[in-house]
C-alpha atoms as a PDB file:
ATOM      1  CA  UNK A   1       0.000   0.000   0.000  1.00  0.00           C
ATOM      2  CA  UNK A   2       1.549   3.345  -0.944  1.00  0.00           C
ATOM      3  CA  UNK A   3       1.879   5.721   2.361  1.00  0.00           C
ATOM      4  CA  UNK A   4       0.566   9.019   0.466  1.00  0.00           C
ATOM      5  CA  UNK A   5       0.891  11.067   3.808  1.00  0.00           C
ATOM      6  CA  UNK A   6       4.650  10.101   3.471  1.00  0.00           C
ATOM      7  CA  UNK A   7       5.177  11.120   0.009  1.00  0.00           C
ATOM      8  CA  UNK A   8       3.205  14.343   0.772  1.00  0.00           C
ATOM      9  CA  UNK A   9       5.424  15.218   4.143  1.00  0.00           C
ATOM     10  CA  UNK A  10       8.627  14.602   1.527  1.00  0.00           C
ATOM     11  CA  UNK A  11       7.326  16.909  -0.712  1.00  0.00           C
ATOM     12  CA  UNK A  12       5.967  19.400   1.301  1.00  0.00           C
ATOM     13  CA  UNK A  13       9.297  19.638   2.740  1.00  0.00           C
ATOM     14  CA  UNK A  14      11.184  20.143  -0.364  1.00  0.00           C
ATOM     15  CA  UNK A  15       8.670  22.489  -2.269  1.00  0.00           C
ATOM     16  CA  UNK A  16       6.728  24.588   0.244  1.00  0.00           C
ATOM     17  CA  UNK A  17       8.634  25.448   3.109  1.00  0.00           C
ATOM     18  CA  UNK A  18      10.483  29.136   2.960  1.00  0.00           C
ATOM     19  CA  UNK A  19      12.521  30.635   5.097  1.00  0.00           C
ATOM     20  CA  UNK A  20      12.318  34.135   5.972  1.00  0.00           C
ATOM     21  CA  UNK A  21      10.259  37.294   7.788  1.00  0.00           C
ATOM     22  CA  UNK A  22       6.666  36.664   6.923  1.00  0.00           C
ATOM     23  CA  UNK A  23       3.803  38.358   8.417  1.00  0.00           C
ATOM     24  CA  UNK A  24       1.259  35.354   8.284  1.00  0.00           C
ATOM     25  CA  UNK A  25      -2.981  36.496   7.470  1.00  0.00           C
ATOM     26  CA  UNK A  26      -3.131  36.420  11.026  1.00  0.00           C
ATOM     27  CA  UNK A  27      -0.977  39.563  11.731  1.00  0.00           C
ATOM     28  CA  UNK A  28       1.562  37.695  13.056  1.00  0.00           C
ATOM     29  CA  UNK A  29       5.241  37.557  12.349  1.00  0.00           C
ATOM     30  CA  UNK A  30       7.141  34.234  11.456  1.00  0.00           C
ATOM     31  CA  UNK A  31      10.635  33.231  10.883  1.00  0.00           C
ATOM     32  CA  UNK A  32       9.362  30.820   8.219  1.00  0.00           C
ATOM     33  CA  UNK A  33       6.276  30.155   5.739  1.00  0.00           C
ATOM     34  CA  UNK A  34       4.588  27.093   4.776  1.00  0.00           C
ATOM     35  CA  UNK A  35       3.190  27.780   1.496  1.00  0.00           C
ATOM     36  CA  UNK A  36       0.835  25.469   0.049  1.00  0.00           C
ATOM     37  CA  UNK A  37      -0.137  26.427  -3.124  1.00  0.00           C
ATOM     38  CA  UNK A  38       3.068  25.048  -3.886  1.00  0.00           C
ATOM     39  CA  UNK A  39       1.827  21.938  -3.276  1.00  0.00           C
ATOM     40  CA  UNK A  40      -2.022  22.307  -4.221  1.00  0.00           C
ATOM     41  CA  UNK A  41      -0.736  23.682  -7.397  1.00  0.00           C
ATOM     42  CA  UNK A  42       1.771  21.263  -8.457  1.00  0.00           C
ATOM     43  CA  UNK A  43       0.241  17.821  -9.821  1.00  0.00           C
ATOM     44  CA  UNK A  44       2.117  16.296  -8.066  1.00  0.00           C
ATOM     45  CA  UNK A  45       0.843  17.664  -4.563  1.00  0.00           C
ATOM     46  CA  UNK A  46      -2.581  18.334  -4.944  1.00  0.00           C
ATOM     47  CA  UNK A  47      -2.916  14.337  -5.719  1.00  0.00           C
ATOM     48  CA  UNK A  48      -0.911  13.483  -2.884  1.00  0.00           C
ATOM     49  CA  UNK A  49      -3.402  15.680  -1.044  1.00  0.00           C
ATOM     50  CA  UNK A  50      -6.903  14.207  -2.277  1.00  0.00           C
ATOM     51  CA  UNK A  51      -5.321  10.633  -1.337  1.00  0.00           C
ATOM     52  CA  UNK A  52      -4.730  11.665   2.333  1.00  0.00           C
ATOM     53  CA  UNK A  53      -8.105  13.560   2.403  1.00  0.00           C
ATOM     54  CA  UNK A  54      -9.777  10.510   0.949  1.00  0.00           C
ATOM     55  CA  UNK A  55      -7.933   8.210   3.185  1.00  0.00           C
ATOM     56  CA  UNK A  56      -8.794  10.234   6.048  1.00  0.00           C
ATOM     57  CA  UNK A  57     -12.509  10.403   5.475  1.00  0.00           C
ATOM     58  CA  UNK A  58     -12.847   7.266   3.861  1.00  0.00           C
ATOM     59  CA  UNK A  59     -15.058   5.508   6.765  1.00  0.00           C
ATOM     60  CA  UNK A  60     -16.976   9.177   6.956  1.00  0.00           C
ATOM     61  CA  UNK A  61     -20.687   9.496   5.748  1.00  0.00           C
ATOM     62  CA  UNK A  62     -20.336  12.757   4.302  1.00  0.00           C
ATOM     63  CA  UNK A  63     -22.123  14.568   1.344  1.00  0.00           C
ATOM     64  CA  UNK A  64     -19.914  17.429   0.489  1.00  0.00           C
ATOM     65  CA  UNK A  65     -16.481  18.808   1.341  1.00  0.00           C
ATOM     66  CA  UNK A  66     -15.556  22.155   1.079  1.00  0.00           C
ATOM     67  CA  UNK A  67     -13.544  25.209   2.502  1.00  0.00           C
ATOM     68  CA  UNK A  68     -12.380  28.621   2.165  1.00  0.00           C
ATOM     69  CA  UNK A  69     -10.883  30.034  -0.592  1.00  0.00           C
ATOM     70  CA  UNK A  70      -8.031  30.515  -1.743  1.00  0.00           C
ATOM     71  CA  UNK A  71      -6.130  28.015  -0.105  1.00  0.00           C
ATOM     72  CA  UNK A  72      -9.210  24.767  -0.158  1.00  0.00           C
ATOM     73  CA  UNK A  73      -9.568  25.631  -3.652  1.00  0.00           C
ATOM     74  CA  UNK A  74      -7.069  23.585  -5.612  1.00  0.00           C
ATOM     75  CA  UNK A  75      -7.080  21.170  -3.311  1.00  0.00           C
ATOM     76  CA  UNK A  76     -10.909  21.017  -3.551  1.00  0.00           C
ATOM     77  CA  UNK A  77     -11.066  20.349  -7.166  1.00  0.00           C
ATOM     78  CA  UNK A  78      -8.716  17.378  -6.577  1.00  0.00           C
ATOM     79  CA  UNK A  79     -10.883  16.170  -4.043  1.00  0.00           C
ATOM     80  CA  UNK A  80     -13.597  15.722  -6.322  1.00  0.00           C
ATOM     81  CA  UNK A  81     -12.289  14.248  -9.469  1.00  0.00           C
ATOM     82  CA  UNK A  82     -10.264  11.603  -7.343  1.00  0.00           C
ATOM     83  CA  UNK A  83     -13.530  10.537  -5.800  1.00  0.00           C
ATOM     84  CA  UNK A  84     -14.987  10.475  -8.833  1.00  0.00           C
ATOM     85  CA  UNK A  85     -12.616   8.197 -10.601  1.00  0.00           C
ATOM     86  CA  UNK A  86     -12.901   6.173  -7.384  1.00  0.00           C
ATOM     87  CA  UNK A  87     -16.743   5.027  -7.594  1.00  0.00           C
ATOM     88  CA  UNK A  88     -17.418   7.238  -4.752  1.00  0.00           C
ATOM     89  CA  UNK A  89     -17.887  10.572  -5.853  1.00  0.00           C
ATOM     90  CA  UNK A  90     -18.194  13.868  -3.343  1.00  0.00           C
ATOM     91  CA  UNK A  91     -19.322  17.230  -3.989  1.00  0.00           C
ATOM     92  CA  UNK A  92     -17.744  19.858  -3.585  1.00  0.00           C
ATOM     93  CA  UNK A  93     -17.653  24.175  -2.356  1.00  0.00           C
ATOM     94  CA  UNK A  94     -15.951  26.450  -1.750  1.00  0.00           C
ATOM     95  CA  UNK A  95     -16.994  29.582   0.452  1.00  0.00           C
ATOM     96  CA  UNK A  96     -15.751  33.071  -0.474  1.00  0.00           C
ATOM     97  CA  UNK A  97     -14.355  35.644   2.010  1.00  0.00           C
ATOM     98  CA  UNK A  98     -17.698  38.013   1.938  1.00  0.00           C
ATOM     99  CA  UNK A  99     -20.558  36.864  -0.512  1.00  0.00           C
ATOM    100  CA  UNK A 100     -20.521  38.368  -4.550  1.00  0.00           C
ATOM    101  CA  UNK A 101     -21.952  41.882  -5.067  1.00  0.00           C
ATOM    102  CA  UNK A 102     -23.014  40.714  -8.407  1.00  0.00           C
ATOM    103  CA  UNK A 103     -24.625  38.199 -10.124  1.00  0.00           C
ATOM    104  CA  UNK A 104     -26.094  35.365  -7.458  1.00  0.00           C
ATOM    105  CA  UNK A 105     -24.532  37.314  -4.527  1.00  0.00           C
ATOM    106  CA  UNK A 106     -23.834  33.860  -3.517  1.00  0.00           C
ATOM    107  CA  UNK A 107     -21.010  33.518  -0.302  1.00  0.00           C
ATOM    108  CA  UNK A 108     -21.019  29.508  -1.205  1.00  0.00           C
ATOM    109  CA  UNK A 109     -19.991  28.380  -4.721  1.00  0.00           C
ATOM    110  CA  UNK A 110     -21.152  25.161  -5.823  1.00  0.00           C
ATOM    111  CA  UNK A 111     -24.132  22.572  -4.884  1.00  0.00           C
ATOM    112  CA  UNK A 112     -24.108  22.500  -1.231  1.00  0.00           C
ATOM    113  CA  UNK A 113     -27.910  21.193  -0.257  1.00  0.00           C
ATOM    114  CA  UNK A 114     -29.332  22.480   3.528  1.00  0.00           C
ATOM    115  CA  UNK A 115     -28.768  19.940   5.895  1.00  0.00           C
ATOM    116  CA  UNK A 116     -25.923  17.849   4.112  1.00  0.00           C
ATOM    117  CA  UNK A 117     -22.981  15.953   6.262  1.00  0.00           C
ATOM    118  CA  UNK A 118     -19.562  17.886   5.230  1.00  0.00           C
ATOM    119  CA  UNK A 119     -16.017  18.623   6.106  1.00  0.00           C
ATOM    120  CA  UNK A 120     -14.603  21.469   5.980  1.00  0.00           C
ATOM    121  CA  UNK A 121     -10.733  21.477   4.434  1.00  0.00           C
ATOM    122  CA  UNK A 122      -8.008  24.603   4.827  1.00  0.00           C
ATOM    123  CA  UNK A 123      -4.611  24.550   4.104  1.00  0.00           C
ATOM    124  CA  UNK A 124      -2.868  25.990   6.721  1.00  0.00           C
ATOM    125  CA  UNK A 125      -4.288  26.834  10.269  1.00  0.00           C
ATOM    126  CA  UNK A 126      -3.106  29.501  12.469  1.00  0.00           C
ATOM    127  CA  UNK A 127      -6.057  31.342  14.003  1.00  0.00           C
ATOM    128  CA  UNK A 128      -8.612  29.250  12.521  1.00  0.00           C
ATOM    129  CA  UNK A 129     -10.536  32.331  10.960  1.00  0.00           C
ATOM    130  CA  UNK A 130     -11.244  31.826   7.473  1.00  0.00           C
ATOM    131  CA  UNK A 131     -11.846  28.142   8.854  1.00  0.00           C
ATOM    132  CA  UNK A 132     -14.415  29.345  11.025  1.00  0.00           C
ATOM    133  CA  UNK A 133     -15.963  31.664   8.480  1.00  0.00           C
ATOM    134  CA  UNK A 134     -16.303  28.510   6.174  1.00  0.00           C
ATOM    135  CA  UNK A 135     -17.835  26.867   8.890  1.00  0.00           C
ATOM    136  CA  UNK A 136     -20.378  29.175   9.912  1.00  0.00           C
ATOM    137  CA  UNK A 137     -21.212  29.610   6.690  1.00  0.00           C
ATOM    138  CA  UNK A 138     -22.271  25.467   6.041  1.00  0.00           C
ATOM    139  CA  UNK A 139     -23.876  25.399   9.486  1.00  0.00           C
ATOM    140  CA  UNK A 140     -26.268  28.374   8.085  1.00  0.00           C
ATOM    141  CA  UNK A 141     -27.049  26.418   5.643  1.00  0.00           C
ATOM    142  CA  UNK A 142     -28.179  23.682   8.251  1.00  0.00           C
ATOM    143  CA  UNK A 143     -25.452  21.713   7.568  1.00  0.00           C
ATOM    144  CA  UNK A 144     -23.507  19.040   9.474  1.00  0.00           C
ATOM    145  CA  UNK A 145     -20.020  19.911   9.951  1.00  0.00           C
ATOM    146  CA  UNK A 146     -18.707  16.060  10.073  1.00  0.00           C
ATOM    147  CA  UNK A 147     -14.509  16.488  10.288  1.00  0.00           C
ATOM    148  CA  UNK A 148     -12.556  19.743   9.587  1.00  0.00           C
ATOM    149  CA  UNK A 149      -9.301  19.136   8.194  1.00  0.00           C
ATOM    150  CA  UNK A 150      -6.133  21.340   8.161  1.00  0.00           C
ATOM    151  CA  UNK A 151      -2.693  20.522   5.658  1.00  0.00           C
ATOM    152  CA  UNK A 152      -0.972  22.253   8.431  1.00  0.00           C
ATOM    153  CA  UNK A 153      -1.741  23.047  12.033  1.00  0.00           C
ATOM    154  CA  UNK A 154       0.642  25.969  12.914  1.00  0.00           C
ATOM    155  CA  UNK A 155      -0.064  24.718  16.713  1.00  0.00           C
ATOM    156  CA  UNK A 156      -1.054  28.304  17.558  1.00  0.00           C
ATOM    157  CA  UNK A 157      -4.635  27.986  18.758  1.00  0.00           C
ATOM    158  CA  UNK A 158      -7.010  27.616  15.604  1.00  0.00           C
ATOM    159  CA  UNK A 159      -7.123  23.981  15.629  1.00  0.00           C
ATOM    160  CA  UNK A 160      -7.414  23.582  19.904  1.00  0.00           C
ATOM    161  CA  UNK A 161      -9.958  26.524  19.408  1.00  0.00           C
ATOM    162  CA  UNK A 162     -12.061  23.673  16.947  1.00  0.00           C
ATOM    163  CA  UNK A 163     -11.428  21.252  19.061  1.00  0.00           C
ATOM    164  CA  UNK A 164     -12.534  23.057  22.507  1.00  0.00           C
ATOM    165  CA  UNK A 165     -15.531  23.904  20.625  1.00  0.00           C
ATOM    166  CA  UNK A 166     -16.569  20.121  19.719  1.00  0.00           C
ATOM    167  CA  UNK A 167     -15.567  20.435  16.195  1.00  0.00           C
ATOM    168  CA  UNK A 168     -13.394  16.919  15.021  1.00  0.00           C
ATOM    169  CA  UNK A 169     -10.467  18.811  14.037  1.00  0.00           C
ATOM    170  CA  UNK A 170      -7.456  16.516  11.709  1.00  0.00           C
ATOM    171  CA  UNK A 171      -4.274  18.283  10.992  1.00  0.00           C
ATOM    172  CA  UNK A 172      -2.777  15.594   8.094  1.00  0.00           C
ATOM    173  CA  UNK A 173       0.707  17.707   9.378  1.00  0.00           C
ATOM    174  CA  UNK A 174       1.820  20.207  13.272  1.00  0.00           C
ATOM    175  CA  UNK A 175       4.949  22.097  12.998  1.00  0.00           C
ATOM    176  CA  UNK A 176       6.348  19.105  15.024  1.00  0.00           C
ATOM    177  CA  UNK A 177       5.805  16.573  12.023  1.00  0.00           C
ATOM    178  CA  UNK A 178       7.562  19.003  10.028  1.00  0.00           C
ATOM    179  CA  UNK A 179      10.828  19.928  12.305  1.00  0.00           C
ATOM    180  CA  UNK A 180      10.009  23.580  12.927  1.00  0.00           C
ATOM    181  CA  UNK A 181       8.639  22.675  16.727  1.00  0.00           C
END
């Protein structure tokens, strides 16, 4: 069986980890930055990613999985055409950061039905805001939130914050699992 959590923590290593002063979305400063897109954005990656998601929720009965963009989007999209060519296809969304002014006005993109089971995906998790905002947005909707899933938990309170608050938060990587705690 091929560990794809392995071969993602190898590449996430090589491709997405910079060195540096970064101020993070959060406001605050860091000494490195773990940037995804790298990953979601490179073939490569973003499969890597939709096997571990899959993996991880494979036992789950969920009906959508979606997240916030920018950062679920890629990885989103892989999501759902891995399930598909798996026989066990998943819908996806993906919720924007205030809802259009135009057009639908919609805050959720894509077919998420009231009431469905979901899990919420982000890529990297400091504060856990745009998490949150992607999950208040499903549970207006009436919806389920089933797991919540970060790449990477920056171990600096947005994924105990889920966790405190009865949410079944699953970092697939800490800071620890990639040598920077």
């Amino acid at each position: 069986m091929v560990d794809w959590k392995q071969k993602l923590l190898s590449l996430l290593k090589s491709r997405a980890l910079i060195f540096g002063d970064f101020t993070l979305s959060s406001g605050q400063k860091s000494s490195y930055y773990i940037d995804l897109r790298l990953i979601s954005l490179y073939p490569e990656g973003v499969y890597y990613l939709a096997k571990v998601i899959l993996d991880i929720i494979a036992s789950e009965d969920v009906d959508a999985v979606g997240g916030p963009t920018l950062g679920a989007d890629p990885i989103l999209g892989a999501v759902a055409a891995i399930s598909f060519l798996e026989g066990k296809p998943l819908s996806t969304f993906i919720v924007r950061k205030e809802p259009k002014s135009h057009g639908t006005g919609k805050l959720i993109e894509g077919e998420l039905k009231a009431g469905s089971k979901v899990v919420i995906i982000d890529d990297v998790i400091t504060t856990g805001k745009s998490t949150f905002q992607a999950i208040q947005a499903a549970e207006e909707l009436h919806c389920r939130i089933v797991r919540v899933i970060a790449v990477v938990d920056r171990e600096q309170g947005g994924g105990k914050k889920l966790q405190e608050l009865g949410y079944r938060f699953t970092p697939i990587f800490t800071l620890r699992e990639l040598g920077l705690k």
